[in-house]
C-alpha atoms as a PDB file:
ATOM      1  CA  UNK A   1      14.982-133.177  42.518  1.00  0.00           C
ATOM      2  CA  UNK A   2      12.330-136.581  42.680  1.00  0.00           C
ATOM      3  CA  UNK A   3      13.436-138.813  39.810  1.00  0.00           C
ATOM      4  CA  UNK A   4      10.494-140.035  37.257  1.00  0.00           C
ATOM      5  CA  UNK A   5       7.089-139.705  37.046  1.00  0.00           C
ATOM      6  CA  UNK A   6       6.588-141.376  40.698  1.00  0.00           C
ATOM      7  CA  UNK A   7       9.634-139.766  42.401  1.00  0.00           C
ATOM      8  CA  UNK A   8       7.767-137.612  44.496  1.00  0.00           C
ATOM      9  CA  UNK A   9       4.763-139.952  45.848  1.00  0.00           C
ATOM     10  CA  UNK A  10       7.809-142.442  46.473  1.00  0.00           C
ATOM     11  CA  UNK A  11       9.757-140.118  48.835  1.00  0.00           C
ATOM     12  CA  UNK A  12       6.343-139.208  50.621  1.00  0.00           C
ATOM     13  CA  UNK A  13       5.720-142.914  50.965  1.00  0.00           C
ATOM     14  CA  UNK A  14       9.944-143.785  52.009  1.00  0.00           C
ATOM     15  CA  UNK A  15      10.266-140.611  54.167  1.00  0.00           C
ATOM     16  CA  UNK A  16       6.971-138.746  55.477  1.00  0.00           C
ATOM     17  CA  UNK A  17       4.312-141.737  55.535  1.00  0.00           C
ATOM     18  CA  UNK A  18       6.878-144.928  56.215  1.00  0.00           C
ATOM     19  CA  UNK A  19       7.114-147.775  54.424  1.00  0.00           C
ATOM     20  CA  UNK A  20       4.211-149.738  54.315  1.00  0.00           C
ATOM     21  CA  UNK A  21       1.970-147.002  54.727  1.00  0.00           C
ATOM     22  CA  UNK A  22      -0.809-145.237  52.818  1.00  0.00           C
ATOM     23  CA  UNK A  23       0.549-142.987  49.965  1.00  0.00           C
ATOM     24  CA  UNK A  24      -0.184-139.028  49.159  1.00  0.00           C
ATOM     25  CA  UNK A  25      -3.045-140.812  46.959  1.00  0.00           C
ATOM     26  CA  UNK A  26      -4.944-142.676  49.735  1.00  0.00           C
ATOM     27  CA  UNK A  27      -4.151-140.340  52.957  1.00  0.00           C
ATOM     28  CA  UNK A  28      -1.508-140.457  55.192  1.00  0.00           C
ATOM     29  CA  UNK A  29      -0.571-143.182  58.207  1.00  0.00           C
ATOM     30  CA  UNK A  30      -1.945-141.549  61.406  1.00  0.00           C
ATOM     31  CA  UNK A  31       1.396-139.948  63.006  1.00  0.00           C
ATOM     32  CA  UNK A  32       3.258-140.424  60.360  1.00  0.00           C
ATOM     33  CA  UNK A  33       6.225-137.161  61.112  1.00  0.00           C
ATOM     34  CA  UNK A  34       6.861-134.464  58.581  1.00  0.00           C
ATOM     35  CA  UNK A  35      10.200-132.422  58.925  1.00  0.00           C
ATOM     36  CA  UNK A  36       7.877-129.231  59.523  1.00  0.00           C
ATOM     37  CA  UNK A  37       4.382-128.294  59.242  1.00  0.00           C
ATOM     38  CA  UNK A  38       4.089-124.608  56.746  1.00  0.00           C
ATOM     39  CA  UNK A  39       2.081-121.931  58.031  1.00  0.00           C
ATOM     40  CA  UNK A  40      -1.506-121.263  56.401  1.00  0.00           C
ATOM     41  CA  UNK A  41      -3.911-118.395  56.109  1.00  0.00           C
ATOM     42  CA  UNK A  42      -7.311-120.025  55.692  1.00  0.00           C
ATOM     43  CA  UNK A  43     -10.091-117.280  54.073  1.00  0.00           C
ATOM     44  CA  UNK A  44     -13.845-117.922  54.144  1.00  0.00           C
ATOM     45  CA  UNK A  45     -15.280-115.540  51.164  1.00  0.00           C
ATOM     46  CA  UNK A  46     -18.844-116.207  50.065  1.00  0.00           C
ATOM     47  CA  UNK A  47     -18.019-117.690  47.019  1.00  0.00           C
ATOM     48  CA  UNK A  48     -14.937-119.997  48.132  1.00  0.00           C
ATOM     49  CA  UNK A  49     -12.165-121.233  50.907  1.00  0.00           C
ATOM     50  CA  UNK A  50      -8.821-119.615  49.766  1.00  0.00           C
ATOM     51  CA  UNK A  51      -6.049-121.243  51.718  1.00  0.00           C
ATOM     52  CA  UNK A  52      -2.879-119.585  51.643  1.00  0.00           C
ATOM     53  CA  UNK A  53       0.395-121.798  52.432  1.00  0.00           C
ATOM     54  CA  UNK A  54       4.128-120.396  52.819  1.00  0.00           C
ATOM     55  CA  UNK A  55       6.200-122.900  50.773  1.00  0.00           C
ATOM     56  CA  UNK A  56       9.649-120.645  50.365  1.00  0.00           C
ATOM     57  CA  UNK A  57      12.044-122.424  47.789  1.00  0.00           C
ATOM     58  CA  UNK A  58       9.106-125.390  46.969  1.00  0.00           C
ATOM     59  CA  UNK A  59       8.652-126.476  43.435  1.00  0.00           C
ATOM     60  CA  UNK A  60       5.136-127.246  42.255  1.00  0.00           C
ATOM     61  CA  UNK A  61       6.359-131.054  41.395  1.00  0.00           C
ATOM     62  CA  UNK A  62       7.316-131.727  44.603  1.00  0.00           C
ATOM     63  CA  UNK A  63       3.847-130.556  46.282  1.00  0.00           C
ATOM     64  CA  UNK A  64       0.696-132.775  46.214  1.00  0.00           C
ATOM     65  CA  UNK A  65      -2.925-131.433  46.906  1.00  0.00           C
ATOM     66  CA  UNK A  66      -5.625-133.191  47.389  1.00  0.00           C
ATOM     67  CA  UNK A  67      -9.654-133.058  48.740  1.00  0.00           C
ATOM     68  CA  UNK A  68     -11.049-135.319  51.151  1.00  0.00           C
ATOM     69  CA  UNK A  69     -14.797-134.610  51.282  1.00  0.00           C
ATOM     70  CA  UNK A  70     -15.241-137.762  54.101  1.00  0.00           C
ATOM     71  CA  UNK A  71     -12.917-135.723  56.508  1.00  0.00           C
ATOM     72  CA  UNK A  72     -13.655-132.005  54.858  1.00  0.00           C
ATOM     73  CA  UNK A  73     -10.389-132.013  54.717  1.00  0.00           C
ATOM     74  CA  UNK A  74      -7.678-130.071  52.665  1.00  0.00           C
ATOM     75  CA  UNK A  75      -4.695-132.106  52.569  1.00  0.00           C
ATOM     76  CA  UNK A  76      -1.066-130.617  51.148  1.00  0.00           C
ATOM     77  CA  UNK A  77       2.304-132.366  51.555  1.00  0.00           C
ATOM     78  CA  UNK A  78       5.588-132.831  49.741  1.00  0.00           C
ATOM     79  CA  UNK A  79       9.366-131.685  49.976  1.00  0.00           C
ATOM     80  CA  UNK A  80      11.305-128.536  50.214  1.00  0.00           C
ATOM     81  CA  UNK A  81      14.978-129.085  49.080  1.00  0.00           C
ATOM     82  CA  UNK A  82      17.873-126.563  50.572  1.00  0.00           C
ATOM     83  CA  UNK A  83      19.604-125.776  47.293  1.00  0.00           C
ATOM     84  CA  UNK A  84      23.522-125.583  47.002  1.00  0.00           C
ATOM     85  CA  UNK A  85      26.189-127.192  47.137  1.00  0.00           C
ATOM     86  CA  UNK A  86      26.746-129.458  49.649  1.00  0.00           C
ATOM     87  CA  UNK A  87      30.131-128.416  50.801  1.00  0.00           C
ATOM     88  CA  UNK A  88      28.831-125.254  51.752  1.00  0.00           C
ATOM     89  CA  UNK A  89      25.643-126.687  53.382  1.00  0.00           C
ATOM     90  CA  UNK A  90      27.602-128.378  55.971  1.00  0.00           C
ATOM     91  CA  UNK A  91      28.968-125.117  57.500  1.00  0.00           C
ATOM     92  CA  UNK A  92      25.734-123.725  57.975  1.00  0.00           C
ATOM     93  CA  UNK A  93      25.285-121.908  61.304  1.00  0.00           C
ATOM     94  CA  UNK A  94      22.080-121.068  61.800  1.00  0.00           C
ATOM     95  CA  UNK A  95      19.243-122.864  59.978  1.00  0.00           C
ATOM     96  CA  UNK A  96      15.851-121.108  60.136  1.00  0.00           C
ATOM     97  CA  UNK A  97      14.570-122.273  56.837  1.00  0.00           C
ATOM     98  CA  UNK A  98      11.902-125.078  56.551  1.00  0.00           C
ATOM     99  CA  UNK A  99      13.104-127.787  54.684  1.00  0.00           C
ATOM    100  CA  UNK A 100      12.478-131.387  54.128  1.00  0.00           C
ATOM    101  CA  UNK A 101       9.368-133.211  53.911  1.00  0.00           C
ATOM    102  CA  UNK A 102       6.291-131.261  55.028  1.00  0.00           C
ATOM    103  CA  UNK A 103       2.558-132.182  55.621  1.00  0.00           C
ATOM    104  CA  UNK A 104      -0.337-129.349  55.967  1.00  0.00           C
ATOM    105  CA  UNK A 105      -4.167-130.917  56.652  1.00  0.00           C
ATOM    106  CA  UNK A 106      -6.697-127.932  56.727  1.00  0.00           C
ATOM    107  CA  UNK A 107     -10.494-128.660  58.097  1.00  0.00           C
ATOM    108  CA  UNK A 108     -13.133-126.404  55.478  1.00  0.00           C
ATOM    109  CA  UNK A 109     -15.958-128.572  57.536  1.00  0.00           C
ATOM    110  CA  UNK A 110     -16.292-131.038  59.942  1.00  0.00           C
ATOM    111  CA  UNK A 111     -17.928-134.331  59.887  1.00  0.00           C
ATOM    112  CA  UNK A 112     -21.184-133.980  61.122  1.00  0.00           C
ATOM    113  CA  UNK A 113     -21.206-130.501  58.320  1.00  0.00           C
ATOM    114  CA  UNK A 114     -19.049-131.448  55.991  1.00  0.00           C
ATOM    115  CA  UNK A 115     -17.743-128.426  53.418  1.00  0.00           C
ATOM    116  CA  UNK A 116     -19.508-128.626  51.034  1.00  0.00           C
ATOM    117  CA  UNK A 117     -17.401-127.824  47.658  1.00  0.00           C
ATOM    118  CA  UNK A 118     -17.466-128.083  43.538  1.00  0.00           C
ATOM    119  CA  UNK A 119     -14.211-130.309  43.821  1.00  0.00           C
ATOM    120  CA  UNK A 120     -13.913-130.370  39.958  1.00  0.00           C
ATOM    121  CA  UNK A 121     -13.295-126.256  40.503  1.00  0.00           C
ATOM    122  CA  UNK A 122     -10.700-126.515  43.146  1.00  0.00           C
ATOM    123  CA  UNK A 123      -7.318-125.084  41.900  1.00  0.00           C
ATOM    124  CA  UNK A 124      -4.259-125.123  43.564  1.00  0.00           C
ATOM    125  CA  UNK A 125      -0.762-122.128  41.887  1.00  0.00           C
ATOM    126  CA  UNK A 126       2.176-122.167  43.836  1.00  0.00           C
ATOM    127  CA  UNK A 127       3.613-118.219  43.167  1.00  0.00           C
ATOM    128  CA  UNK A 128       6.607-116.602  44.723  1.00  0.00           C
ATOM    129  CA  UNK A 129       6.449-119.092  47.597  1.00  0.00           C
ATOM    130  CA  UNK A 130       3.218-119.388  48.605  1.00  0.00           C
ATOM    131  CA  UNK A 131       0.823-121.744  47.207  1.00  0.00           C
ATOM    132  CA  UNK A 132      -2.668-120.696  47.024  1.00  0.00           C
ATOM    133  CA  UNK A 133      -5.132-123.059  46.967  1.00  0.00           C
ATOM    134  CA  UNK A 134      -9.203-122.128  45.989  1.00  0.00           C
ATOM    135  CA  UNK A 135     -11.493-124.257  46.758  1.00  0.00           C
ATOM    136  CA  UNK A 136     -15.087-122.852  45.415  1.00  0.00           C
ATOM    137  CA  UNK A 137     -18.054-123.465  47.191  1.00  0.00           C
ATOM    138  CA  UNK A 138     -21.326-125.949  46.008  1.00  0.00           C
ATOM    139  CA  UNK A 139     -24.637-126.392  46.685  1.00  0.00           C
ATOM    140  CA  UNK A 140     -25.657-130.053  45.854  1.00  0.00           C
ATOM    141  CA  UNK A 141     -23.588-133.629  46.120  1.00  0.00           C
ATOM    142  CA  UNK A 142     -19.980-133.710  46.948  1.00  0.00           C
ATOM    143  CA  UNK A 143     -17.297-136.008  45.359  1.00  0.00           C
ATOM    144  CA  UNK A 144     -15.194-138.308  48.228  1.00  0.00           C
ATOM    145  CA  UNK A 145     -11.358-138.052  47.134  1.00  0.00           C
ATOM    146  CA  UNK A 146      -9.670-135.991  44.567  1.00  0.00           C
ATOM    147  CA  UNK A 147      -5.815-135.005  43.393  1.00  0.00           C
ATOM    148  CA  UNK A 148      -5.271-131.669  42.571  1.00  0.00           C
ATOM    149  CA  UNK A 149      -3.051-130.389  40.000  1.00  0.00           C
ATOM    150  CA  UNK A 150      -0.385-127.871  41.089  1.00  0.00           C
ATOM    151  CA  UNK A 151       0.365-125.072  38.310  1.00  0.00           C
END
């Protein structure tokens, strides 16, 4: 697993974003490669978005959510590990699993009608492999940028 408190945000920035670039904080470097991009269900209730992502074998340290209002923008990324012992792993025949550093941007709005969402309420709970993410709706101002805690 990501050693210390900035383990994670450091592999992003080493492995997913390059060096040099833009950290999970601040947005990704435009085509910057992820090892795989997870699969999302995206629902539109009345009240709020509630984004579904498959994230089989993820822990919740190793996943980072965030809200850009600017780009209505849902943005999740981090790093599924492959478990095991390593002798094993290299006489693996068929690999269908997604592993490895992933990056999932979801548009709630567009630019010219931005999504317009209480970002304080937005919750993110990764369960039995899929992380669900609600993101409750707003009438009023919106805030730019914010992290969102995974439980």
């Amino acid at each position: 697993m990501m050693g210390g408190p900035n383990g994670l945000a450091e592999f992003l920035q080493n492995n997913v974003f390059g060096a040099g670039a833009a950290g999970p904080e601040s947005g990704a470097k435009e085509g910057a490669a992820a090892d795989f991009t997870p699969e999302a269900d995206v629902f539109d209730t009345p009240a709020a978005f509630v984004v579904h992502i498959s994230l089989p074998g993820a822990a919740k340290e190793d996943v980072d959510v965030s809200w850009d209002a600017e780009k209505s923008e849902l943005r999740v990324a981090g790093v599924v590990y492959r478990p095991g012992d390593e002798e094993l792993l290299k006489t693996l025949a068929m690999d269908e699993r997604k592993v490895g550093p992933f990056e999932k941007k979801v548009r709630l709005g567009s630019r010219a009608n931005p999504a317009n969402v209480d970002v304080e309420g937005i919750t993110a709970k990764l369960e039995n492999g899929v992380l669900r993410v609600d993101v409750p709706k707003l009438d009023g101002e919106y805030v730019e940028v914010r992290k969102v805690d995974v439980e």
